[in-house]
Protein backbone atom coordinates (compact mmCIF):
# COMPACT_ATOMS: atom_id res chain seq x y z
CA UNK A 1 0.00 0.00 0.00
CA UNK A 2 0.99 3.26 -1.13
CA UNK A 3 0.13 7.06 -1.46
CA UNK A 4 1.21 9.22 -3.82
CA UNK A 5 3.98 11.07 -2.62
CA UNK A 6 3.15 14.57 -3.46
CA UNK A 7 0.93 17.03 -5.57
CA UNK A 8 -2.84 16.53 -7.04
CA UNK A 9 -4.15 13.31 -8.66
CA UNK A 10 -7.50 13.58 -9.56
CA UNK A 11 -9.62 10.52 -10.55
CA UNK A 12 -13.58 10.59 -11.81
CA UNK A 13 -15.06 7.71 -9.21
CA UNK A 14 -18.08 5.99 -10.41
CA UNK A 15 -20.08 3.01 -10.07
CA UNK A 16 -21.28 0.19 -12.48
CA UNK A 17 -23.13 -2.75 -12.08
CA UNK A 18 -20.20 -4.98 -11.57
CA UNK A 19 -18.21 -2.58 -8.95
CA UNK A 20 -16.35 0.60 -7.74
CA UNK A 21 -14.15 2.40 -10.85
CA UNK A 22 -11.52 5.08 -11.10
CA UNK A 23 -10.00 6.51 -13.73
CA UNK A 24 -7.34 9.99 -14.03
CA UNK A 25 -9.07 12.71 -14.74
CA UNK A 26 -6.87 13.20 -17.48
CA UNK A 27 -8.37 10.73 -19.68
CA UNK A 28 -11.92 11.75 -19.56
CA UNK A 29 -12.88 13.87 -22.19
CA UNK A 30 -16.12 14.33 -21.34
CA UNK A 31 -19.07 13.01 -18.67
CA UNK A 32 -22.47 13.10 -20.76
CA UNK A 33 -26.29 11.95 -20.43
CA UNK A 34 -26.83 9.34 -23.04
CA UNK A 35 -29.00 10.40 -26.30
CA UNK A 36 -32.85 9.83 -26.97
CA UNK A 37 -31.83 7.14 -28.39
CA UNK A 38 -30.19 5.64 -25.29
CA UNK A 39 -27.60 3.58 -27.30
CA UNK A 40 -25.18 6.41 -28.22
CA UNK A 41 -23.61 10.33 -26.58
CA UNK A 42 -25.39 12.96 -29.74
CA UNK A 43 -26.12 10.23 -32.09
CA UNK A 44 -22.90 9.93 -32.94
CA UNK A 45 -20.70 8.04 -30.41
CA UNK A 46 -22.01 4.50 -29.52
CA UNK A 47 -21.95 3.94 -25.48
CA UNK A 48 -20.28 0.46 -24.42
CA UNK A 49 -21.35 -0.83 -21.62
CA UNK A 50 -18.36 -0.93 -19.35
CA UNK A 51 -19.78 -3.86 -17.29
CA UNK A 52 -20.01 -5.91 -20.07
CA UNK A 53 -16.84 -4.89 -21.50
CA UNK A 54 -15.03 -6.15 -18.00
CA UNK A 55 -17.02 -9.60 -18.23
CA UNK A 56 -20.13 -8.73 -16.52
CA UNK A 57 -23.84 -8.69 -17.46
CA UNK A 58 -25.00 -5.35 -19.31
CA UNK A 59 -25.59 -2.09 -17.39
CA UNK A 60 -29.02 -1.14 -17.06
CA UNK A 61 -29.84 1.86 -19.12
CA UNK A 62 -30.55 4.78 -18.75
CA UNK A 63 -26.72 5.25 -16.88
CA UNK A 64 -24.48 7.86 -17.73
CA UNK A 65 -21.58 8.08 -20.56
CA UNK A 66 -18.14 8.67 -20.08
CA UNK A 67 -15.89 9.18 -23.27
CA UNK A 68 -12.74 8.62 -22.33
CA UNK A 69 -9.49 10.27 -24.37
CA UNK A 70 -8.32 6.68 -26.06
CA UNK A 71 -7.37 5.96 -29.59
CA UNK A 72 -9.86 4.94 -30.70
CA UNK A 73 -12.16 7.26 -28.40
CA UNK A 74 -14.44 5.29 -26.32
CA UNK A 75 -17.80 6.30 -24.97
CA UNK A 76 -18.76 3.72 -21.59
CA UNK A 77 -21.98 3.24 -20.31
CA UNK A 78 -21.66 3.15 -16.16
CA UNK A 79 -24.48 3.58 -13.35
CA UNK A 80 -23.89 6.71 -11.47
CA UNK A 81 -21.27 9.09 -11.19
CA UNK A 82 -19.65 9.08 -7.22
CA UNK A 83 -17.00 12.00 -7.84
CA UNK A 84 -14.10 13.70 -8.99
CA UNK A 85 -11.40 13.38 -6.03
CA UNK A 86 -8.09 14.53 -5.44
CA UNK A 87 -6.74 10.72 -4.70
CA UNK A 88 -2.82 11.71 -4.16
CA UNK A 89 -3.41 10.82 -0.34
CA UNK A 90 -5.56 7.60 -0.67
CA UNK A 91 -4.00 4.40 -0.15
CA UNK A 92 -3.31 2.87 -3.65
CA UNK A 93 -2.55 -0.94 -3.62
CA UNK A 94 -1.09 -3.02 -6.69
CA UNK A 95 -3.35 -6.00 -7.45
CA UNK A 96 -2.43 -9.25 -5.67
CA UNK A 97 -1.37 -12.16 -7.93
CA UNK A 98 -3.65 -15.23 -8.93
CA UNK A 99 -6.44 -12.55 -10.42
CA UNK A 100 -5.45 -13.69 -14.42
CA UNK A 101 -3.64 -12.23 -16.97
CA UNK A 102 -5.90 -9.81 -18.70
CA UNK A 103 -7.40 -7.94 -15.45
CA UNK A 104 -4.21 -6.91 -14.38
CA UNK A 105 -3.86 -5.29 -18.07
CA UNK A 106 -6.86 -3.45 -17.42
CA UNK A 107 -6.36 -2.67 -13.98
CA UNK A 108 -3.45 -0.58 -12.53
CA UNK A 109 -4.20 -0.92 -8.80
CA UNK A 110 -7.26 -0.12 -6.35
CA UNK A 111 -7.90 3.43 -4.48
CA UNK A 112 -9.10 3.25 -1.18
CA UNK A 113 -11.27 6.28 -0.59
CA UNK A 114 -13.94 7.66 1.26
CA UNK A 115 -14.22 4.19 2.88
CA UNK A 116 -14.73 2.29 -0.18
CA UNK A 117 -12.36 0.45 -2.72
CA UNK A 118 -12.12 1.67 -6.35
CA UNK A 119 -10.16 -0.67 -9.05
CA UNK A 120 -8.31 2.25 -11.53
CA UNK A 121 -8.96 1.54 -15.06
CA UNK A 122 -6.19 1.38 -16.90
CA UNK A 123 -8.43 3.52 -19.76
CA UNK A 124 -5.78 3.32 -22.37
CA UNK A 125 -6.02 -0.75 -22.41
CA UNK A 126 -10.24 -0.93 -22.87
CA UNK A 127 -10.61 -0.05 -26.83
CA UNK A 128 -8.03 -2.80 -27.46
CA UNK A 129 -8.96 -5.41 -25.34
CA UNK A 130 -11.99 -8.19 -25.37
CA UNK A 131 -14.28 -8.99 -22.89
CA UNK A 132 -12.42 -9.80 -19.25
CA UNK A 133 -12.86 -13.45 -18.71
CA UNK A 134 -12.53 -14.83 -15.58
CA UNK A 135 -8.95 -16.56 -14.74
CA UNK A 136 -9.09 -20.54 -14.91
CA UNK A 137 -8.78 -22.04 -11.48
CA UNK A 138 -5.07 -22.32 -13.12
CA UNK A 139 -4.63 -25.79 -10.44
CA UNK A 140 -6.15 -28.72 -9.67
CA UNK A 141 -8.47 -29.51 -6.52
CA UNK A 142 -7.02 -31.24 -3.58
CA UNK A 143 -8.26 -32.93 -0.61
CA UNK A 144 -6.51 -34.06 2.64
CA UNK A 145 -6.29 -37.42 3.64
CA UNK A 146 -6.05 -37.07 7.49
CA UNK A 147 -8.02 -33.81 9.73
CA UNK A 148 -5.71 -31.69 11.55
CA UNK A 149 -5.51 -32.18 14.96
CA UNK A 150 -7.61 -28.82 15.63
CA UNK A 151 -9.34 -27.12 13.10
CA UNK A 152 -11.72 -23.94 12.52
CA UNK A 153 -14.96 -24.66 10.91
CA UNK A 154 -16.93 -22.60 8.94
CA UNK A 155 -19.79 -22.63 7.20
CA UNK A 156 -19.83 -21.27 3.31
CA UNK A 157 -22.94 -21.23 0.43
CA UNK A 158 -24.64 -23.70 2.97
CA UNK A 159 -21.68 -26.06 3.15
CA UNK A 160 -19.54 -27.02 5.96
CA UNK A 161 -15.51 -26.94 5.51
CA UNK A 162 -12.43 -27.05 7.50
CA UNK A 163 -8.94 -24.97 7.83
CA UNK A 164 -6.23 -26.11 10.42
CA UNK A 165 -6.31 -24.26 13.24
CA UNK A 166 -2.22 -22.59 12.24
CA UNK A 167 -3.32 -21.51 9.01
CA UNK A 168 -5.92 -19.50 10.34
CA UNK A 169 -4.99 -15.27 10.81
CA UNK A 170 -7.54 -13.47 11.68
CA UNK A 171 -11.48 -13.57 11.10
CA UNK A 172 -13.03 -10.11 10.35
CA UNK A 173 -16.70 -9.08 9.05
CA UNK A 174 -17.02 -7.74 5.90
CA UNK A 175 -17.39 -3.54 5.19
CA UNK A 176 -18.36 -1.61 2.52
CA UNK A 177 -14.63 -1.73 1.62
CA UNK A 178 -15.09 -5.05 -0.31
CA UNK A 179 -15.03 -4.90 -4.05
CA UNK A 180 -16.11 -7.70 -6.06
CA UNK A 181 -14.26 -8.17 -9.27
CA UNK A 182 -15.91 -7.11 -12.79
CA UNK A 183 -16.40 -10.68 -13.86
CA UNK A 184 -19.24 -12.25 -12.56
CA UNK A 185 -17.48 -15.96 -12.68
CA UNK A 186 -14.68 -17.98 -11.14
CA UNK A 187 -13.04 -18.68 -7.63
CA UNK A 188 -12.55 -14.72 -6.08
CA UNK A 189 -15.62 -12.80 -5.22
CA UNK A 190 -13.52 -9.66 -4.33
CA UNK A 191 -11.04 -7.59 -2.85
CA UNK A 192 -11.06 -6.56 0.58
CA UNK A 193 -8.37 -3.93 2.56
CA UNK A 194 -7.50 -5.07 5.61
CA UNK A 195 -4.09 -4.07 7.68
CA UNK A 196 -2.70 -2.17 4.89
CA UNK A 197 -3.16 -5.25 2.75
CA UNK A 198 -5.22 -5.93 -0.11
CA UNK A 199 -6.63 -9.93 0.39
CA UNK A 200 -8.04 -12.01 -2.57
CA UNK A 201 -11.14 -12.92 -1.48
CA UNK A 202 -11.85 -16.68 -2.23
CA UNK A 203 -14.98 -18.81 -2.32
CA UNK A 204 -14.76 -22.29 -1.01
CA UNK A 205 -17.64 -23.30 -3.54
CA UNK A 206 -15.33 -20.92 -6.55
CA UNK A 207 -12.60 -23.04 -5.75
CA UNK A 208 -14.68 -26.17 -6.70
CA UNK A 209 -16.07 -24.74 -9.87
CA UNK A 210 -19.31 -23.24 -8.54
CA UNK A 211 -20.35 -19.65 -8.10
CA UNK A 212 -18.37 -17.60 -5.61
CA UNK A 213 -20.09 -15.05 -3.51
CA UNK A 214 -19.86 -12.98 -1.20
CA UNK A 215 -20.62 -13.54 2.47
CA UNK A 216 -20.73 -11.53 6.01
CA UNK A 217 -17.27 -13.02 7.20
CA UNK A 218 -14.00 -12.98 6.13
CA UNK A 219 -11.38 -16.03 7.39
CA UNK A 220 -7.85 -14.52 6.37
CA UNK A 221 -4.60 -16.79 6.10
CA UNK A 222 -1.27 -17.50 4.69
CA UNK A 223 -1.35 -20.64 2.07
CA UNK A 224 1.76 -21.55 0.22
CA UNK A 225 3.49 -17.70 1.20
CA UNK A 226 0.24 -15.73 -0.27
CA UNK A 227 -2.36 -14.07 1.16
CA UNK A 228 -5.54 -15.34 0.73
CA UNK A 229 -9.17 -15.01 2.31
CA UNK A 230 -12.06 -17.53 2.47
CA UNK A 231 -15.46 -16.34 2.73
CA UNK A 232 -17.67 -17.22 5.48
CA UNK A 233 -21.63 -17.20 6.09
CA UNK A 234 -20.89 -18.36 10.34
CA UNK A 235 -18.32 -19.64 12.12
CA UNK A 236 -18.54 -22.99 14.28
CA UNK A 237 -15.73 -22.74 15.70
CA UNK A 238 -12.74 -25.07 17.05
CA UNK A 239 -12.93 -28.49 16.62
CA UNK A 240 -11.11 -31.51 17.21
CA UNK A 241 -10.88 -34.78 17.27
CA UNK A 242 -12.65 -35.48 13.82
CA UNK A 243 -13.39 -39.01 12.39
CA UNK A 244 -13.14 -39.18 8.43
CA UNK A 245 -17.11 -39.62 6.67
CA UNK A 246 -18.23 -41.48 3.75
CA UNK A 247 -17.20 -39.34 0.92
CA UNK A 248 -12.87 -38.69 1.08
CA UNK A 249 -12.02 -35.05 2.35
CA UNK A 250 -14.89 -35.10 4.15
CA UNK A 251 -14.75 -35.68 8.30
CA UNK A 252 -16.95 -34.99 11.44
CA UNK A 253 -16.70 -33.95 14.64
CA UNK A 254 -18.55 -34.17 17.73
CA UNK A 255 -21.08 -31.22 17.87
CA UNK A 256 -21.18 -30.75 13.94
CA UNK A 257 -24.62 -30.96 12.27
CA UNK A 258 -23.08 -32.57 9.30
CA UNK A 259 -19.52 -33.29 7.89
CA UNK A 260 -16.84 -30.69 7.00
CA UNK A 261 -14.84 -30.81 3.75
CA UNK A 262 -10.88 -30.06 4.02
CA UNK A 263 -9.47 -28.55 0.84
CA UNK A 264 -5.87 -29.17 0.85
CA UNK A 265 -5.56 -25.29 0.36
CA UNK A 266 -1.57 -25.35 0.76
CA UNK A 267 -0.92 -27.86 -2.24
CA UNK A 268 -4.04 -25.75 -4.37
CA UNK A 269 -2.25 -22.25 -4.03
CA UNK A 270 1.63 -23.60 -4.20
């Protein structure tokens, strides 16, 4: 994490449907109602939709145009227009690694301001690039064989799992901070600040090939020398002494409504 050392940088903040944006001042040519016709800026430059251009779904219309000074000049389609702030003082952090190849083309770093977290487009990338994709899980999905002696349990998209105890950092509830990423698919839901650090947020289900989301809890660790966050719906806390289930990975414990699934997380992100 990082400020600007000295003098102005000012950034237009707005929203789309898919997040929190930034982008320098200096590449906005102009902010603009969209036509009659609701598809272009005076009939004559054709609005994008910038969530759909970073992998999302399309932004609902009406919205508001921004044409942004790119060769050639592009005219995006966002939701609402936060502000233009002087962001030479806001903690800027560079993207953590595992997020793909083509976001971090797009994106230079996030802002945190005003309490929130705004990804910086990088605007002279989006007229040459394709839709964002998702990244591929990029590694293969490992159980363990044998519990840890003590383990946290948590509870994620109505699912039980387990972490050892060691790997475990620090749980922390989720703020307005968060920022989910622009595509709508794959393992991360988000981005989160936390201790001057800017955490991947994971889904247990993402990580097995189903939809990620978002929930109230945050379990933060260490796994293979990265730093990486699981999201969590509650907490069951410490538990020992499991006995493996039916299905491998799987093992309970006494006081568990059901049994918890342990992702070998340290072979997955080495």
């Amino acid at each position: 994490m990082a400020p600007f050392e000295s003098g102005r940088r000012l950034c237009l903040l707005f929203e789309a449907q898919n997040g929190r944006f930034a982008v320098e001042a200096t590449s906005v040519m102009e902010v603009a109602s969209p036509g009659a016709d609701g598809a272009s800026i005076r009939g004559h430059l054709e609005l994008v939709d910038l969530s759909k251009l970073l992998g999302g779904g399309p932004e609902p219309p009406p919205g508001i145009g921004v044409v942004l000074d790119v060769s050639p000049t592009l005219a995006v389609r966002v939701a609402r227009i936060v502000e233009v702030a002087d962001v030479a003082r806001s903690p800027f952090f560079l993207l953590p690694p595992g997020l793909g190849e083509a976001l971090p083309v797009l994106v230079r770093g996030a802002i945190l301001h005003g309490g929130h977290l705004y990804l910086e487009l990088a605007a002279e990338a989006l007229p040459h690039r394709a839709a964002l994709r998702p990244p591929s899980l990029g590694r293969s999905i490992y159980v363990v064989d044998q519990a840890p002696d003590r383990a946290l349990v948590f509870e994620s998209q109505q699912r039980l799992y387990g972490i050892p105890l060691p790997l475990v950092s620090q749980v922390v509830g989720t703020s307005e901070a968060f920022s989910p990423l622009p595509a709508t698919t794959g393992p991360v839901a988000g981005l989160f600040p936390h201790a001057q650090v800017l955490w991947p947020i994971y889904s247990a289900a993402g990580l097995l090939g189903e939809e990620a989301r978002c929930e109230g809890l945050f379990i933060l660790s260490e796994l293979a020398g990265q730093n990486v966050g699981l999201c969590a719906s509650r907490i069951l806390g410490v538990h020992q002494a499991f006995e493996p289930a039916e299905t491998r990975g799987e093992f309970r414990a006494k006081g568990l409504p059901s049994a918890a699934l342990f992702l070998d997380l340290q072979r997955m992100f080495s």
